[in-house]
N, C-alpha and C. Protein backbone atom coordinates (compact mmCIF):
# COMPACT_ATOMS: atom_id res chain seq x y z
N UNK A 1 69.18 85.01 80.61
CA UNK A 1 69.73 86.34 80.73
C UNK A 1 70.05 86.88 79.34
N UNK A 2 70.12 88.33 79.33
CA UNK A 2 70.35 89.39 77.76
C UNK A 2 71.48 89.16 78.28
N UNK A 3 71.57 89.70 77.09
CA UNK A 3 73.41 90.14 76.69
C UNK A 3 73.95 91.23 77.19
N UNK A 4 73.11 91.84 77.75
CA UNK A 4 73.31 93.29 78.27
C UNK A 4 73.45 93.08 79.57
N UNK A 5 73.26 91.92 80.33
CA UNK A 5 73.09 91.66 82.04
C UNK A 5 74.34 90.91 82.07
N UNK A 6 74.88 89.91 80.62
CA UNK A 6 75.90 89.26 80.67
C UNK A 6 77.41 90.12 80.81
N UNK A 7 77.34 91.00 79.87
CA UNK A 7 78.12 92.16 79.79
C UNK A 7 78.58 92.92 81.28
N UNK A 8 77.39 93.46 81.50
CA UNK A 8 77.42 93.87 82.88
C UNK A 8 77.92 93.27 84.29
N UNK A 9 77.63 91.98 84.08
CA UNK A 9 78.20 90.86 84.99
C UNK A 9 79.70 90.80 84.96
N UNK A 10 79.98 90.90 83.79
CA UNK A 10 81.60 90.61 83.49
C UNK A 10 82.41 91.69 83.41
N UNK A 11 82.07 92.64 83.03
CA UNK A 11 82.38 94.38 83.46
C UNK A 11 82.80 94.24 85.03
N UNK A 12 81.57 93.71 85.74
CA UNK A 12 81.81 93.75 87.51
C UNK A 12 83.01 93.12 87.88
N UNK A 13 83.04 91.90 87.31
CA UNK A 13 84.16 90.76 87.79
C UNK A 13 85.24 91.32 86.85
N UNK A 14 85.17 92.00 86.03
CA UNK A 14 86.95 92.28 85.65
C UNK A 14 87.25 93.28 86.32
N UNK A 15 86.43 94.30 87.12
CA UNK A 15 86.74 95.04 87.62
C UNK A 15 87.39 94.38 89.24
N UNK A 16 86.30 93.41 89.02
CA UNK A 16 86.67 92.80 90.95
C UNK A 16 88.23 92.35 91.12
N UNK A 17 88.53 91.44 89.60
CA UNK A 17 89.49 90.80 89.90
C UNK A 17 91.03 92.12 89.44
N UNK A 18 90.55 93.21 89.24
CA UNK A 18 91.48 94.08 89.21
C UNK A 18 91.94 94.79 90.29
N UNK A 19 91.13 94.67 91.57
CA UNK A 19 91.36 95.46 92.65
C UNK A 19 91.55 93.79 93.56
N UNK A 20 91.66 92.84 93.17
CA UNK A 20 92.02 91.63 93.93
C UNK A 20 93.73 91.35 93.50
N UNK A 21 94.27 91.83 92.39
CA UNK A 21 95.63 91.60 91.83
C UNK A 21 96.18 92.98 92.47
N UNK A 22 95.42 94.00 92.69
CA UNK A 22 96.49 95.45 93.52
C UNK A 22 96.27 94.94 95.03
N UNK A 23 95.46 93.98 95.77
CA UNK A 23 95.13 93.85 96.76
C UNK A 23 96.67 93.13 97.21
N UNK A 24 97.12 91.76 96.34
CA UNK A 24 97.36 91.15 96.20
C UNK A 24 98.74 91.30 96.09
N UNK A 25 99.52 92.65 95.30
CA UNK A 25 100.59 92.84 95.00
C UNK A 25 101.14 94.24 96.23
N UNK A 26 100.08 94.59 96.94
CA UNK A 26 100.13 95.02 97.91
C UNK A 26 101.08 94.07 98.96
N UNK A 27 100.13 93.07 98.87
CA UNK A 27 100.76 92.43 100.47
C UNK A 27 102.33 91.50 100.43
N UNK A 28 102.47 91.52 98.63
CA UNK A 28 103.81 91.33 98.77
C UNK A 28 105.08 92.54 98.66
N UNK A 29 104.67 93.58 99.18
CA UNK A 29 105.79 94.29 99.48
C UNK A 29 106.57 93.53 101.09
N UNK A 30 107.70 94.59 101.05
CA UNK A 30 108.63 94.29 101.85
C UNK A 30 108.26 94.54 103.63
N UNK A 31 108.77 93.75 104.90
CA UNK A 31 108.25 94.27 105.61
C UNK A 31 108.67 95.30 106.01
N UNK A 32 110.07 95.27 105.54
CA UNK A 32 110.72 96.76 106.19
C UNK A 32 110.95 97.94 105.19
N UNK A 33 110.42 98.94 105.62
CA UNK A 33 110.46 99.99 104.57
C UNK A 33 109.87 101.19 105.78
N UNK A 34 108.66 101.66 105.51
CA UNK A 34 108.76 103.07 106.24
C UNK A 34 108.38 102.55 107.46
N UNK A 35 107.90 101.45 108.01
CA UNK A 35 107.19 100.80 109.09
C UNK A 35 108.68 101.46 110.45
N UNK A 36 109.66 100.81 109.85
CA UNK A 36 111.35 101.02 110.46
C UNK A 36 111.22 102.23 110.83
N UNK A 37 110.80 103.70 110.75
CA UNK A 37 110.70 104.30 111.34
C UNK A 37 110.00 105.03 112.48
N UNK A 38 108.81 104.40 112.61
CA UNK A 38 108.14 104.18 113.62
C UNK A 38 108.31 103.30 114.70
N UNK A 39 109.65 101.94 114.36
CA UNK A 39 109.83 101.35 115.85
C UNK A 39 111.34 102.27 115.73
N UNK A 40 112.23 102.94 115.42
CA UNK A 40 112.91 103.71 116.11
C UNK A 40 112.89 104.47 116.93
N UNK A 41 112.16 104.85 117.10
CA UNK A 41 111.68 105.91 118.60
C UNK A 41 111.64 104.79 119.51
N UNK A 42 110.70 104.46 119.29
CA UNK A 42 110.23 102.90 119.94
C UNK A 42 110.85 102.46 120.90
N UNK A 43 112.31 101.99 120.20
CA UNK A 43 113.39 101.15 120.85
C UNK A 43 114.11 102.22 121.77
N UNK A 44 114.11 103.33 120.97
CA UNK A 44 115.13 104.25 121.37
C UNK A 44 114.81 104.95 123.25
N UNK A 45 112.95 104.60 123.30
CA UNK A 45 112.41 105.14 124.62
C UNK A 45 112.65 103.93 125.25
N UNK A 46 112.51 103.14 125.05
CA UNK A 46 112.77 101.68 125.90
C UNK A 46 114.07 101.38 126.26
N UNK A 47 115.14 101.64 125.74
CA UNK A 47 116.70 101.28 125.92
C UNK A 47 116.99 102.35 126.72
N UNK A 48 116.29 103.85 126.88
CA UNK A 48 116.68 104.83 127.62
C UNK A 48 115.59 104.63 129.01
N UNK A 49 115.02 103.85 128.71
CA UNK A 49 113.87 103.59 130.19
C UNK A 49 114.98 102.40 131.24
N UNK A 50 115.36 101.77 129.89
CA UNK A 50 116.65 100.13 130.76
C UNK A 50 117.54 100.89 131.18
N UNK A 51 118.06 102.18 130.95
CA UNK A 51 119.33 102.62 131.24
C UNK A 51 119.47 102.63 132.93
N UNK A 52 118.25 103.09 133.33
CA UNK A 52 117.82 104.00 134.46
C UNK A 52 117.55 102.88 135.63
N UNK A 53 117.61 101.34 135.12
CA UNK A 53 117.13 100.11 135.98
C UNK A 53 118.49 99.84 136.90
């Protein structure tokens, strides 16, 4: 291989492993954050559905 295919190769993979470290720092966020507002309703239709039992 040129130097020019080597280059190119490694261009790819620093790019790969740059969207593998945001992939990555993604999934260690928190679980609770805006998710929490989408099971509030949630609970809130279900505890008013138990009321009625």
């Amino acid at each position: 291989m040129d130097d020019e295919k080597l280059k190119a190769i490694e261009s790819r993979l620093d790019a790969i492993e740059k969207q593998l470290k945001a992939l990555e720092s993604e999934q260690h966020r928190p679980l609770i954050g805006s998710n929490v507002w989408v099971l509030v309703p949630i609970v809130a239709i279900v505890m008013w559905g138990l009321q009625n039992i």
